[in-house]
N, C-alpha and C. Protein backbone atom coordinates (compact mmCIF):
# COMPACT_ATOMS: atom_id res chain seq x y z
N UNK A 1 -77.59 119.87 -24.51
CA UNK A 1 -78.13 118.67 -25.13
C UNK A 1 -79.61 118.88 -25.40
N UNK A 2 -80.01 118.29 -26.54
CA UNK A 2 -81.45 119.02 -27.04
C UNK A 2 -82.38 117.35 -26.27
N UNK A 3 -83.58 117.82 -26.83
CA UNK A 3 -84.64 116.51 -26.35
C UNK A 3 -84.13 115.51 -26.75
N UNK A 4 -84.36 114.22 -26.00
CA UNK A 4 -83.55 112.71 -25.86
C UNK A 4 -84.97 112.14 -26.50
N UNK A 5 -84.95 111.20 -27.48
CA UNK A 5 -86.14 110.32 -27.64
C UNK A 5 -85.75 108.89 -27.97
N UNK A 6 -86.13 107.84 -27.71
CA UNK A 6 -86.05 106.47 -28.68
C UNK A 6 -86.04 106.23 -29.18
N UNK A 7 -84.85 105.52 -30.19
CA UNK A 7 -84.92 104.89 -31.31
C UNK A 7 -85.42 103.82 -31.43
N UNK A 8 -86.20 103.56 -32.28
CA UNK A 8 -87.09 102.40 -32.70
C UNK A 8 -86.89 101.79 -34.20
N UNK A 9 -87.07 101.16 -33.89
CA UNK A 9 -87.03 99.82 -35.02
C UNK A 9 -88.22 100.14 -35.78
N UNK A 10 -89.16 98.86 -36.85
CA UNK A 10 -89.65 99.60 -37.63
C UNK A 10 -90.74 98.16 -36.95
N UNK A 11 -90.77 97.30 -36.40
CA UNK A 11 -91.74 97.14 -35.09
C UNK A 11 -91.89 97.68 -33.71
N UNK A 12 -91.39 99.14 -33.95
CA UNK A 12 -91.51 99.95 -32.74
C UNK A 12 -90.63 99.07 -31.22
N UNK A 13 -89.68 99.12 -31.33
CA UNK A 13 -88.81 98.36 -30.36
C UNK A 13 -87.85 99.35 -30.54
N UNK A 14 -87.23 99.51 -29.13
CA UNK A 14 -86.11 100.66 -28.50
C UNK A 14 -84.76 99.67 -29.04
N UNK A 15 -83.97 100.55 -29.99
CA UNK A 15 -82.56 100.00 -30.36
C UNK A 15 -81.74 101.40 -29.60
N UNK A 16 -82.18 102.06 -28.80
CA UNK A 16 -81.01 103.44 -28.57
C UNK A 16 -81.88 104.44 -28.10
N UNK A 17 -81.07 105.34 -28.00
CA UNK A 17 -81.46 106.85 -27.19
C UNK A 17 -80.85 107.65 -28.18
N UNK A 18 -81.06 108.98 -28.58
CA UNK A 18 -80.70 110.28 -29.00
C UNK A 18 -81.30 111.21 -29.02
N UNK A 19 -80.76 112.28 -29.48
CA UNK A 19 -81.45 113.62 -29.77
C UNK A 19 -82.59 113.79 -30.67
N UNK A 20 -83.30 113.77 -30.05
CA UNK A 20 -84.48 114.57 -31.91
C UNK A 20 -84.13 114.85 -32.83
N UNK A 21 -82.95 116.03 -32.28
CA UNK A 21 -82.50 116.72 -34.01
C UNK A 21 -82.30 115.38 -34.47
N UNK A 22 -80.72 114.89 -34.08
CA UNK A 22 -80.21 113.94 -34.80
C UNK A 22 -80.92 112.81 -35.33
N UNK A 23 -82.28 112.30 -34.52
CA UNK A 23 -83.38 111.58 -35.22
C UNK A 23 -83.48 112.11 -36.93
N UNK A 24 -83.81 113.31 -36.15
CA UNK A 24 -85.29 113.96 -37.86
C UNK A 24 -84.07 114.22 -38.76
N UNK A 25 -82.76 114.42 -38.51
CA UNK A 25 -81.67 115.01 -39.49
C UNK A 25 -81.41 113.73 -39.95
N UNK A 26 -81.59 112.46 -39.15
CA UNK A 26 -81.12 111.20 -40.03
C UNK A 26 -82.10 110.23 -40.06
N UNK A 27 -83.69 110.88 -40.00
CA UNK A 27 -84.35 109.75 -40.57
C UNK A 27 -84.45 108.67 -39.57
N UNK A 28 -84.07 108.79 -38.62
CA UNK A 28 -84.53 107.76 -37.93
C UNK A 28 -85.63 107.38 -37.00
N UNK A 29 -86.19 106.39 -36.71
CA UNK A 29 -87.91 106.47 -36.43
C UNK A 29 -87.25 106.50 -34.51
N UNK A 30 -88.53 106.88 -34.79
CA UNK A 30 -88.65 107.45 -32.78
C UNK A 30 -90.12 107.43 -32.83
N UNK A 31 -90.94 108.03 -31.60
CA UNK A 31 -92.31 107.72 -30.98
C UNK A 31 -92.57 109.05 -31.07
N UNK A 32 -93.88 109.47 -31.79
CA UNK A 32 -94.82 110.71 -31.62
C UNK A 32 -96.35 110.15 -30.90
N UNK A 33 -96.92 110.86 -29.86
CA UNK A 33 -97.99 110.49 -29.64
C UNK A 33 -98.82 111.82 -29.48
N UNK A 34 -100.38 111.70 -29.87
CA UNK A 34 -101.25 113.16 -30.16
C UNK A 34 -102.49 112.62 -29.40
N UNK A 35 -103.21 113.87 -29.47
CA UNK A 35 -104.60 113.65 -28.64
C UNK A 35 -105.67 114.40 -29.60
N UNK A 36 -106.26 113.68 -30.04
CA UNK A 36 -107.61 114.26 -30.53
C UNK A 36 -108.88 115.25 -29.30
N UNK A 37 -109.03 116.54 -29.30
CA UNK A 37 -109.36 116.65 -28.44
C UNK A 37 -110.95 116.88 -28.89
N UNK A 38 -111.65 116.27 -28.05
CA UNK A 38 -113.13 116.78 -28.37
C UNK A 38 -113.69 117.07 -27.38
N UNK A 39 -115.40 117.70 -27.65
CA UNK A 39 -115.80 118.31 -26.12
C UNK A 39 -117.18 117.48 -25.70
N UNK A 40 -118.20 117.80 -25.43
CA UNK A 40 -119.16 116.72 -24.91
C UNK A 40 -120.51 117.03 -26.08
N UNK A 41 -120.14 118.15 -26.94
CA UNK A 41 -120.97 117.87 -27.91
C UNK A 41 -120.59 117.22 -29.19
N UNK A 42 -119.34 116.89 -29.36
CA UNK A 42 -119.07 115.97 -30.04
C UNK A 42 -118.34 116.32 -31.30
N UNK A 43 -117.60 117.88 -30.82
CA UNK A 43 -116.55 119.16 -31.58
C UNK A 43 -115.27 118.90 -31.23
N UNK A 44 -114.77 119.13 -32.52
CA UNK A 44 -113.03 118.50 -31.76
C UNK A 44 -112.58 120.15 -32.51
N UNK A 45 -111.44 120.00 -31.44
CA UNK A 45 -110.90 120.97 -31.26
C UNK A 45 -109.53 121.02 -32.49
N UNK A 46 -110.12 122.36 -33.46
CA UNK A 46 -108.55 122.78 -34.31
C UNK A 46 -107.76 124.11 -33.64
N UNK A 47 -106.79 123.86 -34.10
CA UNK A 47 -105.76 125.36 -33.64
C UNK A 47 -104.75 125.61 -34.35
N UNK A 48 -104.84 127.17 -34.70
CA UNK A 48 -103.27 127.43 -36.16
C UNK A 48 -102.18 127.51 -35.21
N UNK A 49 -101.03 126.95 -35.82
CA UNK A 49 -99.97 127.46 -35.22
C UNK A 49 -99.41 128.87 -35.19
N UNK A 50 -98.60 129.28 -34.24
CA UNK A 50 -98.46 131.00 -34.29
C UNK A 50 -97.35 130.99 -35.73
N UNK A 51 -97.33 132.18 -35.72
CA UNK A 51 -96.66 132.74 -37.65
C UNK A 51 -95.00 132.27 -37.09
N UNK A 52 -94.77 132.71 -36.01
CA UNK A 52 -93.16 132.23 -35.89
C UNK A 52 -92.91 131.00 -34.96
N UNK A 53 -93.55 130.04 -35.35
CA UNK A 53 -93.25 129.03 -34.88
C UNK A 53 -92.07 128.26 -36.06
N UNK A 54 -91.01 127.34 -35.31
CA UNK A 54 -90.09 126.63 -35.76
C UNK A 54 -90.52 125.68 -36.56
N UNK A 55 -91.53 125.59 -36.81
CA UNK A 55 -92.31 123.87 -37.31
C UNK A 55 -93.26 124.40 -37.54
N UNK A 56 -93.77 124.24 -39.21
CA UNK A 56 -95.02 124.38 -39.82
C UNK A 56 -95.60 125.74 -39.48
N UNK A 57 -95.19 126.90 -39.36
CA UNK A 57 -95.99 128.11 -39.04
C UNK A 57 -97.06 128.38 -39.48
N UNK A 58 -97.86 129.04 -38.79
CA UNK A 58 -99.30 129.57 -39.48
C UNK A 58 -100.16 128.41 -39.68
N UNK A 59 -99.64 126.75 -39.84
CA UNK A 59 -100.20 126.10 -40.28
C UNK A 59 -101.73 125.51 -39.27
N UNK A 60 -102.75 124.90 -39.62
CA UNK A 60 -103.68 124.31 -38.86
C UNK A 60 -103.29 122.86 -38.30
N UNK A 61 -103.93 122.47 -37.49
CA UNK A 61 -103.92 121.30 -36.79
C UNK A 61 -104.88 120.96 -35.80
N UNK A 62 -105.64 119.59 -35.90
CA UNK A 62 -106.56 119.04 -34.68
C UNK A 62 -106.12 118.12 -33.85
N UNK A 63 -104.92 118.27 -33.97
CA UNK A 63 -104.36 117.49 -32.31
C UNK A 63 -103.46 118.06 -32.05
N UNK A 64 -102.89 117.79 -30.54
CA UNK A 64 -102.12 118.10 -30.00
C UNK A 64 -100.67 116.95 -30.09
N UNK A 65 -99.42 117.23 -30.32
CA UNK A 65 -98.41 116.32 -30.26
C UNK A 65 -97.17 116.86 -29.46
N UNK A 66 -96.07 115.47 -30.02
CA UNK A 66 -95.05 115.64 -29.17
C UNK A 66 -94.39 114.56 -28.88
N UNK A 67 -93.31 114.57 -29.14
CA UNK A 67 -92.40 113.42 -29.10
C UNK A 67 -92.41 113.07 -27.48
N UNK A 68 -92.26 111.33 -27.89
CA UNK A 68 -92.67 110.70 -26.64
C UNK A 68 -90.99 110.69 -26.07
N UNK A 69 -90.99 111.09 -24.81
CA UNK A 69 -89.52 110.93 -24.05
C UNK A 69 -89.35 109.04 -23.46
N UNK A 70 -87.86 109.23 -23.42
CA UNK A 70 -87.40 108.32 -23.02
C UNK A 70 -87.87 107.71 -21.67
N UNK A 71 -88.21 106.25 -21.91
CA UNK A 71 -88.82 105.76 -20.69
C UNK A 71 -90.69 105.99 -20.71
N UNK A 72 -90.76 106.73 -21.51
CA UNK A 72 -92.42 107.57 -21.26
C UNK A 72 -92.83 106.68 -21.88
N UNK A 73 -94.06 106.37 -21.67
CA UNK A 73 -94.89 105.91 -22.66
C UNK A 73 -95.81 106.32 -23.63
N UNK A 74 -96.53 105.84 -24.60
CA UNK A 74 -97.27 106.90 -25.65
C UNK A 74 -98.25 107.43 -24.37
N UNK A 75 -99.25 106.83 -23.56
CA UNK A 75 -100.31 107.33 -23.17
C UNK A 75 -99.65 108.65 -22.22
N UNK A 76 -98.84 108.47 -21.52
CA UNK A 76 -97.87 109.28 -20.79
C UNK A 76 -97.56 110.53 -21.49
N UNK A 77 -97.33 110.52 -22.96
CA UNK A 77 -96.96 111.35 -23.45
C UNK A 77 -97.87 112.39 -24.05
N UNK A 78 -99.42 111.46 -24.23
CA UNK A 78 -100.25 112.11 -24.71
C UNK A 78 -101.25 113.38 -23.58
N UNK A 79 -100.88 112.64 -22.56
CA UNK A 79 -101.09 113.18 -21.42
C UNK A 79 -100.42 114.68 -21.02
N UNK A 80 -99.52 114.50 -21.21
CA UNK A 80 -98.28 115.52 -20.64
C UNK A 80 -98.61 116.65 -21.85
N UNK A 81 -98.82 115.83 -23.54
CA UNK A 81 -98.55 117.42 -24.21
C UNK A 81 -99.68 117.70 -24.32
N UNK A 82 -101.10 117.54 -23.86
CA UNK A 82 -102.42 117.75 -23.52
C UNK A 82 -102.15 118.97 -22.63
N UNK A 83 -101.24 119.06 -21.38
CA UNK A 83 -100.93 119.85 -20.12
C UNK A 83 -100.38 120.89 -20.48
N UNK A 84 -99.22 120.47 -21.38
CA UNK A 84 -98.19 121.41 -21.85
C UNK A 84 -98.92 122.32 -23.09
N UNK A 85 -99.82 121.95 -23.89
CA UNK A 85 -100.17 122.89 -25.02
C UNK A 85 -101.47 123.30 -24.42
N UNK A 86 -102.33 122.76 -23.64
CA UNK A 86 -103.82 123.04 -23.49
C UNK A 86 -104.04 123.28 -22.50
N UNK A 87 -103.20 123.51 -21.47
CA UNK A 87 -103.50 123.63 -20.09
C UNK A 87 -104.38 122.72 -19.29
N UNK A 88 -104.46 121.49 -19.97
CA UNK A 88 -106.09 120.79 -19.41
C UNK A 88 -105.20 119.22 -19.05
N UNK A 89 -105.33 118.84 -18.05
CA UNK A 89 -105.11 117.56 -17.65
C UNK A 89 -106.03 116.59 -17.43
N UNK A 90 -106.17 115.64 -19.01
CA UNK A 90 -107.39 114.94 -18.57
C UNK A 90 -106.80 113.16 -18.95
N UNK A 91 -107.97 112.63 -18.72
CA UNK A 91 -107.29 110.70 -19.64
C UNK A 91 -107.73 110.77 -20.94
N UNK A 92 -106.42 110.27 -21.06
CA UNK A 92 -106.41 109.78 -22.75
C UNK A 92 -107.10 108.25 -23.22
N UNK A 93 -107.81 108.11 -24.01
CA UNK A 93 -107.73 107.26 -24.39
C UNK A 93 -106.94 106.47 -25.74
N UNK A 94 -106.34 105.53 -25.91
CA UNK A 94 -105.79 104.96 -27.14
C UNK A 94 -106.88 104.55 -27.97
N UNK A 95 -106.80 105.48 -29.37
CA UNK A 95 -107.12 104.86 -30.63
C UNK A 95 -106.35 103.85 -31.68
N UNK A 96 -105.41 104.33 -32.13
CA UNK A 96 -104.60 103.51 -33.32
C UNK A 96 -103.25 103.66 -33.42
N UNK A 97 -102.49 103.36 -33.55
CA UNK A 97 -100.82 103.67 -34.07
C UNK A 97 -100.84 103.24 -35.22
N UNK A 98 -99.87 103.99 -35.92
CA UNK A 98 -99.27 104.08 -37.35
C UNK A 98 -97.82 104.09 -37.31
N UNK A 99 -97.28 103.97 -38.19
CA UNK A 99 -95.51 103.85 -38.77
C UNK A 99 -96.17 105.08 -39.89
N UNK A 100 -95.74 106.61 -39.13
CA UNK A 100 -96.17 107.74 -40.18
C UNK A 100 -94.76 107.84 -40.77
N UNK A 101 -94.92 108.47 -42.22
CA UNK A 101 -93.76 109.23 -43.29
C UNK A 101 -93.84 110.53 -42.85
N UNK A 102 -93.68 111.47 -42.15
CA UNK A 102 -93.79 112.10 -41.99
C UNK A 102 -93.07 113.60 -42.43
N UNK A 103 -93.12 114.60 -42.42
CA UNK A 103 -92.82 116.00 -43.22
C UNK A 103 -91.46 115.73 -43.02
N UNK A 104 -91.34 115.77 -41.80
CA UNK A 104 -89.64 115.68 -41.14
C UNK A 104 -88.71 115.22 -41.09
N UNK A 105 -89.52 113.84 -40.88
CA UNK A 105 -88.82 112.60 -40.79
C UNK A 105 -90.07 111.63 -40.21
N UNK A 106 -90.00 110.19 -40.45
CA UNK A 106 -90.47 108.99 -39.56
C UNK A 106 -90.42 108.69 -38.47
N UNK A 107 -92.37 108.11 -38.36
CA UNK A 107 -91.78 108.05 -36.48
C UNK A 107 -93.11 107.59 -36.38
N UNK A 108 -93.26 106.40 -35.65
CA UNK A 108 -94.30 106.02 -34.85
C UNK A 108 -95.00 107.04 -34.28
N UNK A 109 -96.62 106.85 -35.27
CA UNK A 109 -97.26 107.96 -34.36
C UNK A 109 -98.51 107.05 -33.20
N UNK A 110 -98.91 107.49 -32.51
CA UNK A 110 -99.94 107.11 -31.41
C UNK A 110 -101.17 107.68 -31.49
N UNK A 111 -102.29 107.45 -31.86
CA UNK A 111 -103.34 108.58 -31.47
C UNK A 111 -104.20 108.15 -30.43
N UNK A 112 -104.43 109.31 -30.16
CA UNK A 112 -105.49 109.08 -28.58
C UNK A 112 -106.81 110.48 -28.75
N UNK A 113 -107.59 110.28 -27.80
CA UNK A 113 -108.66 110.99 -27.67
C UNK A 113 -108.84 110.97 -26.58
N UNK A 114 -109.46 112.67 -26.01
CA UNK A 114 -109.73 113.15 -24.77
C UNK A 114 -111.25 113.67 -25.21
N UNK A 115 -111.91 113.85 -24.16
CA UNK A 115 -113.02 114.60 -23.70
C UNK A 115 -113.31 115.62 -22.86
N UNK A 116 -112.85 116.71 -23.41
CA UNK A 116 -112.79 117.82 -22.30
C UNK A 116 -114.17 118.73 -22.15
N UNK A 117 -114.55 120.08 -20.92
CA UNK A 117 -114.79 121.04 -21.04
C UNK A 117 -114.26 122.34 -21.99
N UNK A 118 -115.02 122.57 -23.11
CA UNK A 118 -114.17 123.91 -23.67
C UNK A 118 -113.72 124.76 -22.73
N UNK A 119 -114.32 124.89 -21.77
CA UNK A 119 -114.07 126.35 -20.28
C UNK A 119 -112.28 125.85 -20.24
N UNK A 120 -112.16 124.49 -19.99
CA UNK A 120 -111.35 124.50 -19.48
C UNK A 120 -109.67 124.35 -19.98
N UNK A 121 -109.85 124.43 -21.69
CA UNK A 121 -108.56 124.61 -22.00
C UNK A 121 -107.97 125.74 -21.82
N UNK A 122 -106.66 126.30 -21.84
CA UNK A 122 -106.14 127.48 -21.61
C UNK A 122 -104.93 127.56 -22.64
N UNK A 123 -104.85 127.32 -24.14
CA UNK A 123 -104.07 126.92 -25.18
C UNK A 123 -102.55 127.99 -25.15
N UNK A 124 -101.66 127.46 -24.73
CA UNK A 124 -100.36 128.07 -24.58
C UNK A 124 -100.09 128.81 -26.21
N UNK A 125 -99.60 129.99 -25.81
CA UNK A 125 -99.61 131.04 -27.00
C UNK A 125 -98.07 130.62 -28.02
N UNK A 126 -97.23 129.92 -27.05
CA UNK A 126 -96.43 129.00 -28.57
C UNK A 126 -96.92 128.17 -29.14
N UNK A 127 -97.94 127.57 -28.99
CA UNK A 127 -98.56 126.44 -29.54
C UNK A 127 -100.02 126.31 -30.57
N UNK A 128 -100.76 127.88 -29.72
CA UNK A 128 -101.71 128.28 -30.73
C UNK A 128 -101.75 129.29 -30.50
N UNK A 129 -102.17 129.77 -32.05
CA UNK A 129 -102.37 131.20 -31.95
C UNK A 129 -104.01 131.75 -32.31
N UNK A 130 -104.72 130.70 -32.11
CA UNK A 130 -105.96 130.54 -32.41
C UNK A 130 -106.32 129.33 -32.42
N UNK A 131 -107.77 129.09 -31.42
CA UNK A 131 -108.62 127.95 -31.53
C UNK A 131 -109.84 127.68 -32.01
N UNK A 132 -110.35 126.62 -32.51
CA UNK A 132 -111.97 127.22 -32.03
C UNK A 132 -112.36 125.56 -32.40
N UNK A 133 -113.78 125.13 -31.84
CA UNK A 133 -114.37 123.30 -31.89
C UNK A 133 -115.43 123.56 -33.11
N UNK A 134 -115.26 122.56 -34.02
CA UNK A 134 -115.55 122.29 -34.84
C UNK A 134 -116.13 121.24 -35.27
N UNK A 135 -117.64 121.15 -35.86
CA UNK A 135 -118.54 119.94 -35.76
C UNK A 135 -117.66 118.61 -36.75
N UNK A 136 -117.49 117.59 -36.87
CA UNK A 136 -117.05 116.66 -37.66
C UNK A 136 -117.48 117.35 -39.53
N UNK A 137 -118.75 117.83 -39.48
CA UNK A 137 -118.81 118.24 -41.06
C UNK A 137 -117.78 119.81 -41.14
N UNK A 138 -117.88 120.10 -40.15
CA UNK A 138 -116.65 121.51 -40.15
C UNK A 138 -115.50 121.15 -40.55
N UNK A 139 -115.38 120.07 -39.83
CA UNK A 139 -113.92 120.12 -39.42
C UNK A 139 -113.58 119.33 -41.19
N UNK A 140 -114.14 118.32 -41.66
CA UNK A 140 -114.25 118.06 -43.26
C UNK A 140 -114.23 118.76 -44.20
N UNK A 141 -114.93 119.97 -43.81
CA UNK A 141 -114.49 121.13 -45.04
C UNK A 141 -113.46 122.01 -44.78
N UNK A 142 -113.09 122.09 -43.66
CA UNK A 142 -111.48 122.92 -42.99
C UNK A 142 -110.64 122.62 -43.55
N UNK A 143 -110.46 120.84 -43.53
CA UNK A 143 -109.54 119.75 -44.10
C UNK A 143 -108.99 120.16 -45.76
N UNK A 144 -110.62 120.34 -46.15
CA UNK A 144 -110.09 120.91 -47.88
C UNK A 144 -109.79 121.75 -47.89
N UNK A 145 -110.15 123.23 -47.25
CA UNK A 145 -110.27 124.87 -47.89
C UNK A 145 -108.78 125.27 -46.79
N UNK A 146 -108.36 124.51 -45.66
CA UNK A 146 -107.12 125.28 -44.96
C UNK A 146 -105.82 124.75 -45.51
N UNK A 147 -104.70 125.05 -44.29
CA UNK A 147 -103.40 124.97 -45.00
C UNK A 147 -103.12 124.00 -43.18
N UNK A 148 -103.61 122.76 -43.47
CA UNK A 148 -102.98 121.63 -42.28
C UNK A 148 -101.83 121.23 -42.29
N UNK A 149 -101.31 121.10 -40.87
CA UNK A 149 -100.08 120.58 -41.04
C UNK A 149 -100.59 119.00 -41.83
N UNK A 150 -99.17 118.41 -42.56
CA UNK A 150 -99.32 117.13 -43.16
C UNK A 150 -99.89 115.84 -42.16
N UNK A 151 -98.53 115.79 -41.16
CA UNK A 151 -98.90 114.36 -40.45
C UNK A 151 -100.94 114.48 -39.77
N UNK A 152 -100.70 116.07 -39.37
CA UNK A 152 -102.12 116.40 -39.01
C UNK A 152 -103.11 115.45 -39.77
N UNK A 153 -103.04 116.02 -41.30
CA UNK A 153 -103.70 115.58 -42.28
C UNK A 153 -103.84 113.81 -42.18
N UNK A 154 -102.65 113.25 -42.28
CA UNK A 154 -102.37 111.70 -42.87
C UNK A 154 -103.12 111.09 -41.39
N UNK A 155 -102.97 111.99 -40.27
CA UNK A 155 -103.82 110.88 -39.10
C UNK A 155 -105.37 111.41 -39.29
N UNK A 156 -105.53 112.45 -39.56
CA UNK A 156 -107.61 112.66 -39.73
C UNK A 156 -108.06 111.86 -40.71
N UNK A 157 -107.16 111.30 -42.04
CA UNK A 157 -107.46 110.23 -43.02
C UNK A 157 -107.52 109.23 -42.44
N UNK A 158 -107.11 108.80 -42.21
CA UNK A 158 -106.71 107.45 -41.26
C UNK A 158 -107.63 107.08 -40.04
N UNK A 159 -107.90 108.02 -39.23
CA UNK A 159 -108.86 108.04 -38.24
C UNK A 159 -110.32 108.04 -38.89
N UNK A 160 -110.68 108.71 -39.96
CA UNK A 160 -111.61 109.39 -40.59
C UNK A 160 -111.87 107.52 -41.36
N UNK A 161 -111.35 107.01 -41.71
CA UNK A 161 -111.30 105.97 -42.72
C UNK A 161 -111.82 104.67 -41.17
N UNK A 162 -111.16 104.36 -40.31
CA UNK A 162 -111.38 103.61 -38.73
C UNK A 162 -112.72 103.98 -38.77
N UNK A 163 -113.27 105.32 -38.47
CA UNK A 163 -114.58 105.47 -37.98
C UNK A 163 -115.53 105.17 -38.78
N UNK A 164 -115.41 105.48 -40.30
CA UNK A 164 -116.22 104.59 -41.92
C UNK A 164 -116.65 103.35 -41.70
N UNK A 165 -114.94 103.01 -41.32
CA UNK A 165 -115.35 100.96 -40.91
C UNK A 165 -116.49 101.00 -39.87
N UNK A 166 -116.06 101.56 -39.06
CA UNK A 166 -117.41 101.25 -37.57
C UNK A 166 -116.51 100.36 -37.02
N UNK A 167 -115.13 100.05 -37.58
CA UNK A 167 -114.38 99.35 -36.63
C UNK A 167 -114.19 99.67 -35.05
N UNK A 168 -113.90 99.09 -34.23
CA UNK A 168 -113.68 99.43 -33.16
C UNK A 168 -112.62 100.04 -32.62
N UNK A 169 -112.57 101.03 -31.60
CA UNK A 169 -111.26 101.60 -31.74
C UNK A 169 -110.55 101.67 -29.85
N UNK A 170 -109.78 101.58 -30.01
CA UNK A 170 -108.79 101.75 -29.12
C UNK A 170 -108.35 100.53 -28.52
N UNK A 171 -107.75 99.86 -27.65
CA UNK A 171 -107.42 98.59 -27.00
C UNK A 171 -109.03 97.80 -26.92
N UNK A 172 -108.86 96.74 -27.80
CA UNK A 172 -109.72 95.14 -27.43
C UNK A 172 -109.46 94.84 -26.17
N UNK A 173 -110.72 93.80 -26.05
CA UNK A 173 -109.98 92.99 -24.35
C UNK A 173 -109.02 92.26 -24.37
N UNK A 174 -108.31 92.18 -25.28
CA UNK A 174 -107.33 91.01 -25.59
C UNK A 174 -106.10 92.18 -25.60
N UNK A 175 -106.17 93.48 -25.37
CA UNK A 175 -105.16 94.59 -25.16
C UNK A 175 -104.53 95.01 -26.59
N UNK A 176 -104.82 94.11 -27.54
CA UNK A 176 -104.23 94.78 -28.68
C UNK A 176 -104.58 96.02 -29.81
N UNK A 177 -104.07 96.89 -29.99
CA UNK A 177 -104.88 98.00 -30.35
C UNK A 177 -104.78 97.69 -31.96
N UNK A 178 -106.27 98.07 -32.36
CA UNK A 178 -106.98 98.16 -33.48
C UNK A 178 -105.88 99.01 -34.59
N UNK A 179 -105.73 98.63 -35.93
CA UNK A 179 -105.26 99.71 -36.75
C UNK A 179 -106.02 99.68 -38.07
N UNK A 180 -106.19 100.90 -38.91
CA UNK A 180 -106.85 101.01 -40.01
C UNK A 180 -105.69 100.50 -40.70
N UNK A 181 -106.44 100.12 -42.24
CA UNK A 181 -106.03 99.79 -43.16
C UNK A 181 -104.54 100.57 -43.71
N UNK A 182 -103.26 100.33 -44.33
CA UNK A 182 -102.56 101.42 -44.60
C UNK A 182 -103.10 102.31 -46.16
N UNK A 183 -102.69 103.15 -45.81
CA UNK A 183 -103.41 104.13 -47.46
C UNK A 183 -102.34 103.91 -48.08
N UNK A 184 -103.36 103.71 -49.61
CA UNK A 184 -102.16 103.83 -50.59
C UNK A 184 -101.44 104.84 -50.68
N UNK A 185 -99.85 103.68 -51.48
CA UNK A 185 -99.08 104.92 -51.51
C UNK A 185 -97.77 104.83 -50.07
N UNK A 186 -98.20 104.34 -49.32
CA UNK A 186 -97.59 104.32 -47.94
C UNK A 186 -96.97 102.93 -47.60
């Protein structure tokens, strides 16, 4: 039996349990949650995927993801594939959720942000095959001149567009989390 995730509704509410495959093969929305990782000078971290990876090869990406398991929660999840791809166990914080279109299929994405030591990631060699932190104007011209994964792409717009506003980001005191505008088209 392959990975179990939640089916969700399209207000993110659990109607079921299944497989991933059978999610992404039929379109049905489930929970992705990622971590923006940055360091204390204020560089977030990109990494290509290796050439034989199953999903998007070769391609770039500045977060880390991963379908949220059953019972887990997004922050839970963002946590865990922080451990599992970066070797680094740190707190996440919540930025924004989206209802992404994604390459694959649809799926509630989550974003979050960490603050790490560079010393201290240790980037698992299925997951990258190269890293390196990159100033916010870097990481803007990467965006144009590389080959990003998509959803990668549609959340640095999105995030990138939140931080323009000067809106505020992650859980209010009132617990409800902030979302950018949807982009056209979507």
């Amino acid at each position: 039996m392959g990975e179990l995730v939640e089916h969700v509704d399209g207000q993110d509410r659990v109607v079921g349990v299944m497989e991933r495959g059978t999610a992404v093969r039929g379109r049905h929305l489930y929970r992705m949650s990622m971590v923006i990782l940055r360091d204390f000078e204020d560089r977030y971290l990109v990494h290509r995927r290796p050439e034989n990876s199953p999903r998007f090869p070769g391609e770039y990406s500045w977060m880390i993801a991963g379908a949220v398991g059953v019972g887990e929660s997004y922050e839970a999840a963002a946590r865990r594939e922080l451990l599992e791809e970066m070797g680094v166990d740190a707190p996440v914080r919540s930025v924004f959720k989206f209802l992404c279109d994604g390459q694959l299929s649809p799926y509630w994405f989550a974003v979050h942000e960490a603050v790490v030591d560079p010393a201290t990631i240790a980037p698992c060699e299925d997951d990258a095959a190269w890293h390196g932190w990159l100033t916010e104007a870097e990481l803007v011209n990467a965006m144009a001149a590389w080959t990003f994964v998509s959803d990668s792409r549609d959340a640095f717009t999105r995030y990138m567009a939140l931080k323009a506003q000067g809106r505020p980001q992650g859980p209010t005191s009132s617990g409800k989390t902030h979302r950018p505008p949807p982009l056209p088209g979507r």
